[in-house]
Protein backbone atom coordinates (compact mmCIF):
# COMPACT_ATOMS: atom_id res chain seq x y z
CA UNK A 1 106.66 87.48 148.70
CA UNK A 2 109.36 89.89 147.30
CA UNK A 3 109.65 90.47 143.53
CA UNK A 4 112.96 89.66 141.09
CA UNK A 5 113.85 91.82 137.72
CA UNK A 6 115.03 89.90 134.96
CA UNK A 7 116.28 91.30 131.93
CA UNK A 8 116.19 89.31 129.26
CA UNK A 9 117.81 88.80 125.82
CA UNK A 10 115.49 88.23 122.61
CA UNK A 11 116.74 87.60 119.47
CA UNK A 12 114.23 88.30 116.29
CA UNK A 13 114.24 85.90 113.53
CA UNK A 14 115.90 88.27 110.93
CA UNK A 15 116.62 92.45 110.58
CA UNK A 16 113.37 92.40 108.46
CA UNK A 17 111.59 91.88 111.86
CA UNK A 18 109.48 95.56 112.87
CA UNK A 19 111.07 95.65 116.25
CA UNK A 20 108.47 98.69 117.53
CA UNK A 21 105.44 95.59 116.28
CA UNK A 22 107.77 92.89 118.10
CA UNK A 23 107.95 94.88 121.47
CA UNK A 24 104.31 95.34 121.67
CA UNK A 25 103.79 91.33 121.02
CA UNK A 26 106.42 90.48 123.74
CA UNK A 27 103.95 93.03 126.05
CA UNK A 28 101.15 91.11 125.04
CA UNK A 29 102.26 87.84 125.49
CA UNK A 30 103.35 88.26 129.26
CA UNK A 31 101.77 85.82 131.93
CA UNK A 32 99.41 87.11 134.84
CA UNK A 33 101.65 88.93 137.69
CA UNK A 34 104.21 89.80 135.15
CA UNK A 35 105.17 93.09 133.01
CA UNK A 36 107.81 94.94 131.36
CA UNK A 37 109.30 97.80 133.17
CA UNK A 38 111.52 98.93 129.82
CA UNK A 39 113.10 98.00 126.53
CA UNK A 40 116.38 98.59 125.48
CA UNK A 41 118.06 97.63 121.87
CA UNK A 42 121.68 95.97 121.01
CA UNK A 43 123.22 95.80 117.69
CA UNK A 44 124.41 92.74 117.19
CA UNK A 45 125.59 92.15 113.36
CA UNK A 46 124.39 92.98 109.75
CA UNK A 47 121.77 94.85 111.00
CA UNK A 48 120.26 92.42 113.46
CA UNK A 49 119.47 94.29 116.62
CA UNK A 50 118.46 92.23 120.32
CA UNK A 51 115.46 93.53 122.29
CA UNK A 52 116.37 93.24 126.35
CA UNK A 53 112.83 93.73 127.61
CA UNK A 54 113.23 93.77 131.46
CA UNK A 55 110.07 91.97 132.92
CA UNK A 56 109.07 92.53 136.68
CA UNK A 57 107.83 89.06 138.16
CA UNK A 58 106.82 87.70 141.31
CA UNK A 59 109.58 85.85 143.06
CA UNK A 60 107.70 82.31 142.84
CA UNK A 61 108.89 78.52 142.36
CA UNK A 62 109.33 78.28 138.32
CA UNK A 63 111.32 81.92 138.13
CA UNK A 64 111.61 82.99 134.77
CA UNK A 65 110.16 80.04 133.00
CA UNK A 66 106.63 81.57 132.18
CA UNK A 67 107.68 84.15 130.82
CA UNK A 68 110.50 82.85 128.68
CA UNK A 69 108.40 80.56 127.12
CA UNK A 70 105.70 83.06 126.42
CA UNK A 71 108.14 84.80 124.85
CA UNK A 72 109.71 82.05 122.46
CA UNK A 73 106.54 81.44 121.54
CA UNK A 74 105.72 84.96 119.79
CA UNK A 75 105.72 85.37 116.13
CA UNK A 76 109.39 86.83 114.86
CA UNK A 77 111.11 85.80 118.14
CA UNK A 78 114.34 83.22 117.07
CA UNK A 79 115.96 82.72 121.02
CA UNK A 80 115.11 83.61 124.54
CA UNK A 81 117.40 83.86 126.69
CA UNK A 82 118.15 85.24 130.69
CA UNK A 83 120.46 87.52 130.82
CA UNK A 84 120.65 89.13 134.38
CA UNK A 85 118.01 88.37 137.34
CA UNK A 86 118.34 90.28 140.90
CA UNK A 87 115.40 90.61 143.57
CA UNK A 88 114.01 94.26 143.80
């Protein structure tokens, strides 16, 4: 079984949100099999910058779903979304 790179787009709740304290929590929140290879940052608007984590997953029925939803569901995170996915 192969793996697939997906980087994907989170949005934090506000610019107030410590985005050094959010990457570690995104880290931390990852399912079994999966981690983050890298982080890069996007300005967005009025100081509201997007985290891209890319995560490194095993390519497995569900895809990205694990790990999207343990990243929605980490303090500071407003959206979730996929924003490119290609097998390594």
């Amino acid at each position: 079984m192969g793996k697939v790179a997906a980087k994907i787009k989170v949005m934090p709740e506000s610019p107030d949100v410590d985005l050094d304290d959010l990457q570690e929590r995104l880290e931390g929140s990852l399912p079994e099999g999966a981690k983050i290879k890298g982080f890069e940052r996007d300005d967005v608007a009025f100081g509201l910058v997007a985290l891209f984590p890319t995560v490194i997953i095993p390519d497995e029925a569900g895809g990205t779903d694990a790990v999207e939803e343990a990243f929605a569901d980490v303090d500071g995170v407003e959206s979730v979304d996929v924003d490119t996915v290609g097998r390594l």
